[in-house]
PDB file of N, CA and C in Angstrom:
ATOM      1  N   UNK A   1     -11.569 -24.594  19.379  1.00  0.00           N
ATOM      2  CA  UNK A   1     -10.948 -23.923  18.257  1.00  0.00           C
ATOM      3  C   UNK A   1     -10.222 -22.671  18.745  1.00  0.00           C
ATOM      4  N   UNK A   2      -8.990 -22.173  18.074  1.00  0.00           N
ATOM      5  CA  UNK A   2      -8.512 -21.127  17.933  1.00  0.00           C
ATOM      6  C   UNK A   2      -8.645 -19.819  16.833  1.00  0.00           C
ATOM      7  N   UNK A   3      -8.894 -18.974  17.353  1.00  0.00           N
ATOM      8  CA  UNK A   3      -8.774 -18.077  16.459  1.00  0.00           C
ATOM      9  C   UNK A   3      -7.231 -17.816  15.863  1.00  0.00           C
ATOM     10  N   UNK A   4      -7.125 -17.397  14.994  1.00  0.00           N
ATOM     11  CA  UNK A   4      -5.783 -17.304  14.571  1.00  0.00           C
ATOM     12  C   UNK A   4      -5.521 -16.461  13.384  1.00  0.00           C
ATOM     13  N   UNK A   5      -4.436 -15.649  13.085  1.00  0.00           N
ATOM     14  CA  UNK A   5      -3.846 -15.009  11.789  1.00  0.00           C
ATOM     15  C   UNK A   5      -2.632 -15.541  11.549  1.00  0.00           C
ATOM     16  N   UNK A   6      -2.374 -16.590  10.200  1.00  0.00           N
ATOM     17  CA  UNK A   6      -1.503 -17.165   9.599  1.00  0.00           C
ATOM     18  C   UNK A   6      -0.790 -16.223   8.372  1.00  0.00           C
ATOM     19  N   UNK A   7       0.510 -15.782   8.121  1.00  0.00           N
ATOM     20  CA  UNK A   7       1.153 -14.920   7.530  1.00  0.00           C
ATOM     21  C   UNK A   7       2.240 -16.543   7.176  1.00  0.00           C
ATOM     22  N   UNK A   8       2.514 -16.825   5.450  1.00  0.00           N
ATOM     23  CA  UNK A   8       3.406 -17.051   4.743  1.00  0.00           C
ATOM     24  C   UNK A   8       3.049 -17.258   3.425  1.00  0.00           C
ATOM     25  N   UNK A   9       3.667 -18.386   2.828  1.00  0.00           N
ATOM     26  CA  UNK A   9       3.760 -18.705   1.086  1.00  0.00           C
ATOM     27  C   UNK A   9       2.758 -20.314   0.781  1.00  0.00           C
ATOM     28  N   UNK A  10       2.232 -19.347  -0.276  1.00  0.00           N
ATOM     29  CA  UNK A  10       1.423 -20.782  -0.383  1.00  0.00           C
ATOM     30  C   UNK A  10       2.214 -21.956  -1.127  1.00  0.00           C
ATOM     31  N   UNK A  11       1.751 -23.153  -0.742  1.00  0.00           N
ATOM     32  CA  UNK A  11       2.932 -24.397  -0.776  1.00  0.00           C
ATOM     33  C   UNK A  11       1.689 -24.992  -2.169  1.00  0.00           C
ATOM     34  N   UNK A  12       2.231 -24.367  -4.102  1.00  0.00           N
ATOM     35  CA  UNK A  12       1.266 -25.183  -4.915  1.00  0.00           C
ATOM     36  C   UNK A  12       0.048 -24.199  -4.763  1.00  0.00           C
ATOM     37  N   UNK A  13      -0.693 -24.405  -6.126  1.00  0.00           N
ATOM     38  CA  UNK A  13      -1.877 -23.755  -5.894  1.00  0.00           C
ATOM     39  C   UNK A  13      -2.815 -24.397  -5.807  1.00  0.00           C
ATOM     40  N   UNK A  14      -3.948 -23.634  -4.915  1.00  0.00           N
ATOM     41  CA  UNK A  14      -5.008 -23.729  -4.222  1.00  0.00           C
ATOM     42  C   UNK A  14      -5.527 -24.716  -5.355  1.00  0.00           C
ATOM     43  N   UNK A  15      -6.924 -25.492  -4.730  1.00  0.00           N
ATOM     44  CA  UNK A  15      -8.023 -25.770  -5.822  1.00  0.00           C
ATOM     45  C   UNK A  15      -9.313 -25.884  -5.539  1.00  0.00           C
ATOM     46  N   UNK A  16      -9.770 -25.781  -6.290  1.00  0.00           N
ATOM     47  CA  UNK A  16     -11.430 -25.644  -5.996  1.00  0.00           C
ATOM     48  C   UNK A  16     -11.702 -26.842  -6.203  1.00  0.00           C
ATOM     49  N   UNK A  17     -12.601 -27.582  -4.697  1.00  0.00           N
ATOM     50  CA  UNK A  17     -13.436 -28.408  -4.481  1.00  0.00           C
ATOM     51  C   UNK A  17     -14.904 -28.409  -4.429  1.00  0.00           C
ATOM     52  N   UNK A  18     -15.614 -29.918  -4.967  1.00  0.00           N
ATOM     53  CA  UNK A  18     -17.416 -29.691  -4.277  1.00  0.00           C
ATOM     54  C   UNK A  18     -17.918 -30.637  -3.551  1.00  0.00           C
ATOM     55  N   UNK A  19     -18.273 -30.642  -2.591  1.00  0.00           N
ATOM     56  CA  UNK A  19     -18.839 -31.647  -1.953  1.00  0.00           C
ATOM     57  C   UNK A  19     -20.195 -32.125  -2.197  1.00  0.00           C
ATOM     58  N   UNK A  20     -20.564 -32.988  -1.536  1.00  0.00           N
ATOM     59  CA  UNK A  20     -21.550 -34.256  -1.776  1.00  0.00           C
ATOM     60  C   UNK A  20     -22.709 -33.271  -2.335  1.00  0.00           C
ATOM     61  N   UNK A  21     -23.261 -31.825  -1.820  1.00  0.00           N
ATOM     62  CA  UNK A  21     -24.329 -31.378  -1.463  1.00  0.00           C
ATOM     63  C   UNK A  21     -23.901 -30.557  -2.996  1.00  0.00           C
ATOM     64  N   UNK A  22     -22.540 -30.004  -3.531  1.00  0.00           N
ATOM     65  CA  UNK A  22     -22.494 -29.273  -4.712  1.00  0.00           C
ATOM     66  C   UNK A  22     -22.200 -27.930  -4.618  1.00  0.00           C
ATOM     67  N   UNK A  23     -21.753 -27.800  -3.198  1.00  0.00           N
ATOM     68  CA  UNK A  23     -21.693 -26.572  -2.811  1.00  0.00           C
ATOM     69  C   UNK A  23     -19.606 -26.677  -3.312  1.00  0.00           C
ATOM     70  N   UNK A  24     -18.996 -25.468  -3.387  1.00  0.00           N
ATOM     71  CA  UNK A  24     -17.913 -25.408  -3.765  1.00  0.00           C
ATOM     72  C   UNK A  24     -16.606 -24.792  -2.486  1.00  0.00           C
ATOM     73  N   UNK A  25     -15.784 -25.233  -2.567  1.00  0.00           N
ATOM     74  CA  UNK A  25     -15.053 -24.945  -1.177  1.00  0.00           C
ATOM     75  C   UNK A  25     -13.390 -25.024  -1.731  1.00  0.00           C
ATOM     76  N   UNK A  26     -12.325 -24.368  -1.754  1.00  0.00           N
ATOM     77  CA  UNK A  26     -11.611 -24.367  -1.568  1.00  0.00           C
ATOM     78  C   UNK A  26     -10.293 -24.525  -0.791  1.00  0.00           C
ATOM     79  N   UNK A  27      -9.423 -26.069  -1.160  1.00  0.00           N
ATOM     80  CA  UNK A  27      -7.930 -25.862  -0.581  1.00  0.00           C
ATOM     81  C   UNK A  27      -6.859 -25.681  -0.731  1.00  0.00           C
ATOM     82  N   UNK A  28      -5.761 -24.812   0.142  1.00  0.00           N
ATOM     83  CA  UNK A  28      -4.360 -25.560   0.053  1.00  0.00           C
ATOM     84  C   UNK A  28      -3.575 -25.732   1.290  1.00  0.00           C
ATOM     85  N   UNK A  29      -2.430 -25.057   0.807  1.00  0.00           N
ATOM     86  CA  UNK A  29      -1.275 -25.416   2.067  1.00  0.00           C
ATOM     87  C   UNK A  29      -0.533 -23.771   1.896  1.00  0.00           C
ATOM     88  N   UNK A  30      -0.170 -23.980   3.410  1.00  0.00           N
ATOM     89  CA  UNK A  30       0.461 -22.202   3.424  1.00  0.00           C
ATOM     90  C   UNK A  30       1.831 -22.972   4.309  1.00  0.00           C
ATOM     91  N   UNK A  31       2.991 -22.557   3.574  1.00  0.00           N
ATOM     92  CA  UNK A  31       3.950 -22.467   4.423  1.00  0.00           C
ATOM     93  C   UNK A  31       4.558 -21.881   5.561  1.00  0.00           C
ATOM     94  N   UNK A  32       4.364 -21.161   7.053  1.00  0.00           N
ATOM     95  CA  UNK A  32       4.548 -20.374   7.708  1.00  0.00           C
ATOM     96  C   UNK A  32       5.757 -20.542   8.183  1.00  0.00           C
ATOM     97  N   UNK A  33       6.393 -19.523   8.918  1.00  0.00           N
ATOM     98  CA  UNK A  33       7.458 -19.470   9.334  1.00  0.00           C
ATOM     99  C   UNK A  33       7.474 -19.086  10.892  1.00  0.00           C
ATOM    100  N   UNK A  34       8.035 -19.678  11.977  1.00  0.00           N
ATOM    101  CA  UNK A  34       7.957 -19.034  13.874  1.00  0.00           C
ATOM    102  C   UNK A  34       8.890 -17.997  13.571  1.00  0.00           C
ATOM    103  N   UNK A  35       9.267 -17.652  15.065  1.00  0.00           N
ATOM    104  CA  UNK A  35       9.811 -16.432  15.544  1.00  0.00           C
ATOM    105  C   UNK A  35      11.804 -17.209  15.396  1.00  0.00           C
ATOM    106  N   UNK A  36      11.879 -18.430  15.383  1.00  0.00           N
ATOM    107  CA  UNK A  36      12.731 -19.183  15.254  1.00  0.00           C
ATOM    108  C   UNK A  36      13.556 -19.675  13.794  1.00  0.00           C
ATOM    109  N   UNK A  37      12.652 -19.372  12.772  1.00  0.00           N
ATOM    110  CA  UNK A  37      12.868 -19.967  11.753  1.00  0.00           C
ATOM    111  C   UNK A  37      12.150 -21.267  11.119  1.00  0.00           C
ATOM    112  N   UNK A  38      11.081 -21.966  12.468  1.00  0.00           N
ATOM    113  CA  UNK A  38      10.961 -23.158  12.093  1.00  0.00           C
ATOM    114  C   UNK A  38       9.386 -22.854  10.961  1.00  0.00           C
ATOM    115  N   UNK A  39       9.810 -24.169  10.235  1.00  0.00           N
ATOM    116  CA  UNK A  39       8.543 -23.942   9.440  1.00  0.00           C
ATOM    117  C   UNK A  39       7.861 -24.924   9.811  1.00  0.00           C
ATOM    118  N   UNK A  40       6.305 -24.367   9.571  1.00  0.00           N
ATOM    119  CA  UNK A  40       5.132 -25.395   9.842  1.00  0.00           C
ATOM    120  C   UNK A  40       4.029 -25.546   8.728  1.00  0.00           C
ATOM    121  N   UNK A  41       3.450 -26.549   8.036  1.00  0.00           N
ATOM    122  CA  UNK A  41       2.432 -26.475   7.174  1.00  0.00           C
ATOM    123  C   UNK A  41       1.014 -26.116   7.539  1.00  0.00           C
ATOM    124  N   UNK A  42       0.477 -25.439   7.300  1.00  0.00           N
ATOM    125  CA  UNK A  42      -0.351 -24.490   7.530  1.00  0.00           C
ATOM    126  C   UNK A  42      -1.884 -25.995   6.130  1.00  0.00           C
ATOM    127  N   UNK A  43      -2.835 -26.417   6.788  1.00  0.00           N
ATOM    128  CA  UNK A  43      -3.858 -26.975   5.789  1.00  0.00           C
ATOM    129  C   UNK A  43      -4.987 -26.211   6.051  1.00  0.00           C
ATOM    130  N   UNK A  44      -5.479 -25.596   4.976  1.00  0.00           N
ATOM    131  CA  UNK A  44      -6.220 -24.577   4.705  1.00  0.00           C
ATOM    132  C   UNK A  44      -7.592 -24.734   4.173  1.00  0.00           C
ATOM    133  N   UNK A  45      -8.583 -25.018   4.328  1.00  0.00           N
ATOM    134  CA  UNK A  45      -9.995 -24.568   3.716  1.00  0.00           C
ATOM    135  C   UNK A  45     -10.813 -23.511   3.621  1.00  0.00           C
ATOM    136  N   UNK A  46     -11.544 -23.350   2.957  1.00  0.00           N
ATOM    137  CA  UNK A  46     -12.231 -21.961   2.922  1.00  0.00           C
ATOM    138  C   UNK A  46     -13.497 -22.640   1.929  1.00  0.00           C
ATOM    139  N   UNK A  47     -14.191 -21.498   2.774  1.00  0.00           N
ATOM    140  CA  UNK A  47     -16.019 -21.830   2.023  1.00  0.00           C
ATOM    141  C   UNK A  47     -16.490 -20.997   1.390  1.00  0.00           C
ATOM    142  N   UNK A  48     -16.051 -19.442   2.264  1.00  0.00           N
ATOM    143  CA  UNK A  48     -16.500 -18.541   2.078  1.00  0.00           C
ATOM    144  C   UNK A  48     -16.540 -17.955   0.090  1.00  0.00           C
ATOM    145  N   UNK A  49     -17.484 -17.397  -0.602  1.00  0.00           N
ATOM    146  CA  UNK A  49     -17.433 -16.781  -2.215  1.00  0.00           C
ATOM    147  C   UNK A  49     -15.963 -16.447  -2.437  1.00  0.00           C
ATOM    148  N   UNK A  50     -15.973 -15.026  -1.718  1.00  0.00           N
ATOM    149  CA  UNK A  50     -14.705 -14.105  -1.806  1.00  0.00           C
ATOM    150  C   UNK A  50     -13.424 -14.429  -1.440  1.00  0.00           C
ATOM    151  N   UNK A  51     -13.202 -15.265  -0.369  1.00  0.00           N
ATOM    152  CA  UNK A  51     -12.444 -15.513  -0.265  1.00  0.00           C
ATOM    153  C   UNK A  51     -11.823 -16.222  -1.139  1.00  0.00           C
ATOM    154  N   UNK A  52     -12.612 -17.586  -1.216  1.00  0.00           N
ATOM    155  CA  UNK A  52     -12.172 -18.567  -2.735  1.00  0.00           C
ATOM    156  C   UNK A  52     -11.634 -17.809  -3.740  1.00  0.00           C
ATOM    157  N   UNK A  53     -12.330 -16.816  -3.821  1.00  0.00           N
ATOM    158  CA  UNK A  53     -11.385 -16.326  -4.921  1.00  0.00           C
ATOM    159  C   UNK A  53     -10.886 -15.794  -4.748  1.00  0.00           C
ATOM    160  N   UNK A  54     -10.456 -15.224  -3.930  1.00  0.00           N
ATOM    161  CA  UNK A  54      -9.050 -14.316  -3.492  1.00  0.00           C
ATOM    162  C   UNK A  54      -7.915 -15.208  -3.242  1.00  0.00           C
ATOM    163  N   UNK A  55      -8.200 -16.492  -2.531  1.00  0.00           N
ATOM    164  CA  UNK A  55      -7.315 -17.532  -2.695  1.00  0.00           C
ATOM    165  C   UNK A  55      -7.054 -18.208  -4.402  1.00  0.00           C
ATOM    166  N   UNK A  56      -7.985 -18.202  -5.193  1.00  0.00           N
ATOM    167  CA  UNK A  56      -7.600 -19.026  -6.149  1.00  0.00           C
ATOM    168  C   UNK A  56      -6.934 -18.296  -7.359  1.00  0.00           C
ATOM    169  N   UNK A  57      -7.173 -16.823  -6.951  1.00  0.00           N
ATOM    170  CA  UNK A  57      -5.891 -15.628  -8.027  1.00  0.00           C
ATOM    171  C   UNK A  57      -4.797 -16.088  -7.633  1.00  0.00           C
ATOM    172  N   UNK A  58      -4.148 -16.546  -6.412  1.00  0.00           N
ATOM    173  CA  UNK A  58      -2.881 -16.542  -6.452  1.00  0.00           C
ATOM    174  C   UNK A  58      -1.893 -17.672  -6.554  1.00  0.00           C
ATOM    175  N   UNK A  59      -0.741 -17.575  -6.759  1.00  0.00           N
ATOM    176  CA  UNK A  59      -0.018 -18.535  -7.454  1.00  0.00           C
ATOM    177  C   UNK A  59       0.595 -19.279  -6.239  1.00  0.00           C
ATOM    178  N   UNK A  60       1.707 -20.549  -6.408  1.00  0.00           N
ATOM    179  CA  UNK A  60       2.760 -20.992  -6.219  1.00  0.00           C
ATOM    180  C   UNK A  60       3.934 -20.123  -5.468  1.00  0.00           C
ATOM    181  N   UNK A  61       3.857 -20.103  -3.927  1.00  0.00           N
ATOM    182  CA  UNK A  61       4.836 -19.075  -3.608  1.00  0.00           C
ATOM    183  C   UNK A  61       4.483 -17.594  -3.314  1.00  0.00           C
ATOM    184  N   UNK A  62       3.154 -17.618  -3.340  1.00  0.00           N
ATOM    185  CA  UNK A  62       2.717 -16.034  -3.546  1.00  0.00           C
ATOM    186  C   UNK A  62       2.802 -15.660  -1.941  1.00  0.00           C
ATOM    187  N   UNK A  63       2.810 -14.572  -1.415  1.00  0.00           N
ATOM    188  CA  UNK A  63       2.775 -14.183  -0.080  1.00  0.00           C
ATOM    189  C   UNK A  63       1.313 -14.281   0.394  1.00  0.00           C
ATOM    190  N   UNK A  64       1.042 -14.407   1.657  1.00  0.00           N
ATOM    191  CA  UNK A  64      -0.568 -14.306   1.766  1.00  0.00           C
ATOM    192  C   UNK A  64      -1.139 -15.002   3.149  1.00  0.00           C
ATOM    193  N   UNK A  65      -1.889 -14.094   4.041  1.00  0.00           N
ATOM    194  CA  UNK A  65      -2.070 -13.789   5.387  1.00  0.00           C
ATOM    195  C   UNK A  65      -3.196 -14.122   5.177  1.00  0.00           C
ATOM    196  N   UNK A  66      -3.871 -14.942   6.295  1.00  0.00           N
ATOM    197  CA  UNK A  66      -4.783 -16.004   6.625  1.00  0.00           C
ATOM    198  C   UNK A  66      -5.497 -15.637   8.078  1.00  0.00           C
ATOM    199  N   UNK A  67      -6.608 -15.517   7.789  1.00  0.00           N
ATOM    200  CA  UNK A  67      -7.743 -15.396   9.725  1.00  0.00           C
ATOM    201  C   UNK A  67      -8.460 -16.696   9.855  1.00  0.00           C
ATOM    202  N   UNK A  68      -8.423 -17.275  10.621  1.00  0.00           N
ATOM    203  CA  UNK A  68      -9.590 -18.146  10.755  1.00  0.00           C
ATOM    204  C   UNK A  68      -9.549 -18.846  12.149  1.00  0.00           C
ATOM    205  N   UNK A  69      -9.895 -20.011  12.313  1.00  0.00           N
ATOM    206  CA  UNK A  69     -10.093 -21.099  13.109  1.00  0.00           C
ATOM    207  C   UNK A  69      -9.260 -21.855  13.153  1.00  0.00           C
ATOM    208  N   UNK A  70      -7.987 -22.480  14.166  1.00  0.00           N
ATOM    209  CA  UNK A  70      -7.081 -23.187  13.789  1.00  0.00           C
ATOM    210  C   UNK A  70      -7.389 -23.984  14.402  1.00  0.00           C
ATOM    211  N   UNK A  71      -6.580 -25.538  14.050  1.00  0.00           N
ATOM    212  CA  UNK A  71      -6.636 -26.508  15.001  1.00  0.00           C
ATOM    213  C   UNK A  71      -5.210 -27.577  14.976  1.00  0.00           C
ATOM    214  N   UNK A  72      -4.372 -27.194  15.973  1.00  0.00           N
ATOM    215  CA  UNK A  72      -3.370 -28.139  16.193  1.00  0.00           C
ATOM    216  C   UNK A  72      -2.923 -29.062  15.969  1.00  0.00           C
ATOM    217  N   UNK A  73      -2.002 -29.758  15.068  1.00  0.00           N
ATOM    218  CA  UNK A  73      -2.169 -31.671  15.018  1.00  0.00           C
ATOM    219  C   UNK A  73      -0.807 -31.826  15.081  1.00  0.00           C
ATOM    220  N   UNK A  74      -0.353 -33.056  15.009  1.00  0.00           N
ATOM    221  CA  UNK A  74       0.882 -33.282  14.832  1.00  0.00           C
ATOM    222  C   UNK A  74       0.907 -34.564  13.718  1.00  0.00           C
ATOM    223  N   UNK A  75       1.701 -34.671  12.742  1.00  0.00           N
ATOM    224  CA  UNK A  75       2.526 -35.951  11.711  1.00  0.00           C
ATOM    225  C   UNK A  75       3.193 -36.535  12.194  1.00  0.00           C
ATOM    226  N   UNK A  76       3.595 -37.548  11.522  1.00  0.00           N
ATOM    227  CA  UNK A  76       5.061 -37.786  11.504  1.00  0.00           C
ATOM    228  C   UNK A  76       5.246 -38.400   9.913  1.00  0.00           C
ATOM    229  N   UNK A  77       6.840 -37.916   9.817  1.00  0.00           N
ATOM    230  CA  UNK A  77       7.584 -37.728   8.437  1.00  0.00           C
ATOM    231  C   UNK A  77       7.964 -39.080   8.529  1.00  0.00           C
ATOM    232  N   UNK A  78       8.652 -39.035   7.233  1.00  0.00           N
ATOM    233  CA  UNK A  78       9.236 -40.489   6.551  1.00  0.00           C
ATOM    234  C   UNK A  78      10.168 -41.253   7.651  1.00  0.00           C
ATOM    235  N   UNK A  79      10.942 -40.090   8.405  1.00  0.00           N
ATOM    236  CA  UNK A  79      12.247 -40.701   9.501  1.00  0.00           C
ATOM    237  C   UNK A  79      11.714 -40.762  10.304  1.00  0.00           C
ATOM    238  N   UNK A  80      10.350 -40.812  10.816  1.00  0.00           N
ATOM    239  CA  UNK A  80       9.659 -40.923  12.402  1.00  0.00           C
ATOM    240  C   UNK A  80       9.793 -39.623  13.046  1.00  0.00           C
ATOM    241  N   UNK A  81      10.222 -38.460  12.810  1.00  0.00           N
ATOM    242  CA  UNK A  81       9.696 -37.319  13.311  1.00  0.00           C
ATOM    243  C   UNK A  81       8.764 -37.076  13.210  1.00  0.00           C
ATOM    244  N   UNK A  82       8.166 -36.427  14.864  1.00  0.00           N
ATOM    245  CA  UNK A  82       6.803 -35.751  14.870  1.00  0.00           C
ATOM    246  C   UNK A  82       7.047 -34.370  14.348  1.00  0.00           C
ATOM    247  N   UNK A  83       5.933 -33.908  13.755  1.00  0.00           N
ATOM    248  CA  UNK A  83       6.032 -32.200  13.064  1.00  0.00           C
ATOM    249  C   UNK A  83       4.493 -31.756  13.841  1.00  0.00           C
ATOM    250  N   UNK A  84       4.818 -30.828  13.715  1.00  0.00           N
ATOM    251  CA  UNK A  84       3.672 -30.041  14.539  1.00  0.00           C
ATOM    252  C   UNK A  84       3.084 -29.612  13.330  1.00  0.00           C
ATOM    253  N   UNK A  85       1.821 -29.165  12.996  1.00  0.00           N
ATOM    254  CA  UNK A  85       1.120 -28.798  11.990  1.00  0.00           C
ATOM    255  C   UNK A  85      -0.211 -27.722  12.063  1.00  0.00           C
ATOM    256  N   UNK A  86      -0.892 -27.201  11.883  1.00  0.00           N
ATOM    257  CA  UNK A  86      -2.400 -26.736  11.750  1.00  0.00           C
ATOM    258  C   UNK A  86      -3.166 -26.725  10.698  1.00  0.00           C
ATOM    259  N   UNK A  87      -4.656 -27.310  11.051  1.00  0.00           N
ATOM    260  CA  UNK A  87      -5.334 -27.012   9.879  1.00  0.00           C
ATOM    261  C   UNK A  87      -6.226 -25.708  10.205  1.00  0.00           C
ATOM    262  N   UNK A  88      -6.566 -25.172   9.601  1.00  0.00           N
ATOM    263  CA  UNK A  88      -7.406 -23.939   9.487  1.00  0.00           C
ATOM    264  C   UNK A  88      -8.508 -24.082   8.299  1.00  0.00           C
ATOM    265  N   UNK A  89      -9.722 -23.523   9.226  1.00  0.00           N
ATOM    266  CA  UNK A  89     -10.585 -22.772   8.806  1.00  0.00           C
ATOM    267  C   UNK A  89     -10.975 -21.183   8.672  1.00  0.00           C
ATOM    268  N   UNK A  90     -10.432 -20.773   7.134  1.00  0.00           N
ATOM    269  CA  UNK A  90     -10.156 -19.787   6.761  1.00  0.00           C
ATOM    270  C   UNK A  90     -11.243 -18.716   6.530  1.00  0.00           C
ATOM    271  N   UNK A  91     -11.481 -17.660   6.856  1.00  0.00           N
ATOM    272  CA  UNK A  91     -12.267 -16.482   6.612  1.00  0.00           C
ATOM    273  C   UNK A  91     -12.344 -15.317   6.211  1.00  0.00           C
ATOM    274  N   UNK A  92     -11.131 -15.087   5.874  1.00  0.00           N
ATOM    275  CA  UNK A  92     -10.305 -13.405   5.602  1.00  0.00           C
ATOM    276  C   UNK A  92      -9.258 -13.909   4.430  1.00  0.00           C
ATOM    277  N   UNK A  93      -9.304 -13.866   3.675  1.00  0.00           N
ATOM    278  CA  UNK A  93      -7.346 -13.589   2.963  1.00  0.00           C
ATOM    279  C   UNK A  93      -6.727 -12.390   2.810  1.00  0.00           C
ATOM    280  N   UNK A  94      -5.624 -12.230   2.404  1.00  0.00           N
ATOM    281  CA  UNK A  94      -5.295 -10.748   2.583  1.00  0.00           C
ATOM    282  C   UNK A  94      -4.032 -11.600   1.465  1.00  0.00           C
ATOM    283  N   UNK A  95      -3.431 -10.641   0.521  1.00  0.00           N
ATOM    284  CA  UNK A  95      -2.241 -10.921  -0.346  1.00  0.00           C
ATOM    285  C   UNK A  95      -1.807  -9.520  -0.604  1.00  0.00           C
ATOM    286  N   UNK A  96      -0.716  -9.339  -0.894  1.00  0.00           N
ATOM    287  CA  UNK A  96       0.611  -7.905  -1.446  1.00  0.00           C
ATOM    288  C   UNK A  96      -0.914  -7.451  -2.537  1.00  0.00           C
ATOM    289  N   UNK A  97      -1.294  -8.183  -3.324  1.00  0.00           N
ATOM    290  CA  UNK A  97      -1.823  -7.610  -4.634  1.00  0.00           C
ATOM    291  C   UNK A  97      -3.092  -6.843  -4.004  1.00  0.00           C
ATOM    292  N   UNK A  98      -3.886  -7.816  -2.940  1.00  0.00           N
ATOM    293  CA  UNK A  98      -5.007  -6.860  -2.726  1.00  0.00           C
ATOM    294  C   UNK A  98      -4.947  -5.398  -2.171  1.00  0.00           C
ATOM    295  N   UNK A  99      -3.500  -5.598  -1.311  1.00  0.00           N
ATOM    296  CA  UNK A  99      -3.267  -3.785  -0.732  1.00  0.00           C
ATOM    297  C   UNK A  99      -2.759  -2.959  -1.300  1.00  0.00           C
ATOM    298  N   UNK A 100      -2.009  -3.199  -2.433  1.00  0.00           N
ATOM    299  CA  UNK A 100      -1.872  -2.522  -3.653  1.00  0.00           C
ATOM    300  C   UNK A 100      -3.435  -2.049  -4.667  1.00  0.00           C
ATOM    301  N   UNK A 101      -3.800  -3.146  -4.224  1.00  0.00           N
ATOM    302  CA  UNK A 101      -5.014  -2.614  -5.240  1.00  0.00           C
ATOM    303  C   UNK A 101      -6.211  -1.522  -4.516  1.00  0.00           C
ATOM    304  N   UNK A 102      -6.576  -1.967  -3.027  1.00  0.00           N
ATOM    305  CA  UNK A 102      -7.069  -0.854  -2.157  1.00  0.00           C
ATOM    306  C   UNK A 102      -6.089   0.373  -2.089  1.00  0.00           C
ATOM    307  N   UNK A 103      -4.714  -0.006  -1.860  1.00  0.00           N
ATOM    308  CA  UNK A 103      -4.309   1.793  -1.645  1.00  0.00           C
ATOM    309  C   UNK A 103      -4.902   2.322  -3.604  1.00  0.00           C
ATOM    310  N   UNK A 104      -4.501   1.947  -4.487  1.00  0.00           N
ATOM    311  CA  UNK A 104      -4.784   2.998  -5.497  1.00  0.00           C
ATOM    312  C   UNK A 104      -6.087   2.633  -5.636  1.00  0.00           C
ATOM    313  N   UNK A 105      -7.055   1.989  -5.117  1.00  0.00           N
ATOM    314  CA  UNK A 105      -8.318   2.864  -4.874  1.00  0.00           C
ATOM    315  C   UNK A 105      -8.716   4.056  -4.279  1.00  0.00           C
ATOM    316  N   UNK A 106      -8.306   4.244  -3.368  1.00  0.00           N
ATOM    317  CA  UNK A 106      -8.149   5.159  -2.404  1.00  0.00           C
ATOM    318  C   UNK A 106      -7.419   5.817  -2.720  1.00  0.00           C
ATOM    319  N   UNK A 107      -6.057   5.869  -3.258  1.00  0.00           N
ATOM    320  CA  UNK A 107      -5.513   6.948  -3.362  1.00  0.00           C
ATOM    321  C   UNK A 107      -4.328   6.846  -2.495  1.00  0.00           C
ATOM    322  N   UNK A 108      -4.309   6.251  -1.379  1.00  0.00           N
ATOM    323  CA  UNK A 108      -2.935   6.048  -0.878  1.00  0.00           C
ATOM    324  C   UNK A 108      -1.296   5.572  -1.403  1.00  0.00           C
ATOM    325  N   UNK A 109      -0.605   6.217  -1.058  1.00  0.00           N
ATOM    326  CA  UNK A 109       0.475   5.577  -1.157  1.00  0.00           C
ATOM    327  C   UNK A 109       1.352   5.061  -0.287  1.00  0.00           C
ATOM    328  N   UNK A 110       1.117   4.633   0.708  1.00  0.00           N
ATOM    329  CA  UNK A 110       1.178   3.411   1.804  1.00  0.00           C
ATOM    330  C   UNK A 110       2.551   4.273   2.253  1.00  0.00           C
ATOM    331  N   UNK A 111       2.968   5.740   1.813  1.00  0.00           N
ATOM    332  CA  UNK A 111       3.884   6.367   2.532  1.00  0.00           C
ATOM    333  C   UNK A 111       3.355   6.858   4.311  1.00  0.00           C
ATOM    334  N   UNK A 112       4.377   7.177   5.198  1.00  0.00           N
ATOM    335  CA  UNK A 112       4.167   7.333   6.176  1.00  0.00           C
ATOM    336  C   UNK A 112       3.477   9.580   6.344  1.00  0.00           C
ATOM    337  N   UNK A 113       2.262   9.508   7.101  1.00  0.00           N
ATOM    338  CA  UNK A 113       2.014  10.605   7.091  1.00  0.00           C
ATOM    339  C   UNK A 113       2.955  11.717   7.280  1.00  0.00           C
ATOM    340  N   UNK A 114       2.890  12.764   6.939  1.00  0.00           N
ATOM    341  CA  UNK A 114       4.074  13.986   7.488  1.00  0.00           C
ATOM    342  C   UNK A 114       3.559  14.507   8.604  1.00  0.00           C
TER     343      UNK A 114
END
């Protein structure tokens, strides 16, 4: 496994799953973007309470940065291209709304010190 931090848009919203045992787990898809432009689909799970729900506030398109465990694969599309892909096992989320909501906890205004 890789460790990894995934930064783009989620592709559709997340949903909450349960497996056999009843325990509850959450997926989706994150659209990312390289240093190139190319995009890659990002398949996402998460187990963790908090996170789930930090993933399942947000919408269709929302911005939102990803830690976890990656693992490499490759597809292929309708025309026989291979696509490169990752799935991840997610542990952290991070979205625009939550650092907005920590700075005016705190009190910050995400301006640069004088």
């Amino acid at each position: 496994m890789i460790d990894g931090l995934i930064a783009g848009r989620l592709m559709g919203d997340a949903s909450r799953r349960v497996d056999k045992m009843g325990r509850a787990y959450v997926v989706a898809r994150v659209l990312a973007r390289n240093k190139a432009d190319e995009e890659h689909i990002v398949n996402v799970i998460i187990f963790d309470d908090a996170a789930c729900a930090a993933l399942l506030a947000l919408a269709d398109g929302d911005a939102i940065a990803l830690s976890g465990s990656l693992t490499p694969k490759v597809w292929t599309d309708k025309q026989g291209n291979h696509r490169p892909s990752l799935d991840m096992i997610a542990v952290h989320v991070l979205s625009a709304y939550q650092v907005s909501h920590k700075q005016a906890a705190t009190g910050a205004s995400g301006a640069e010190p004088a």
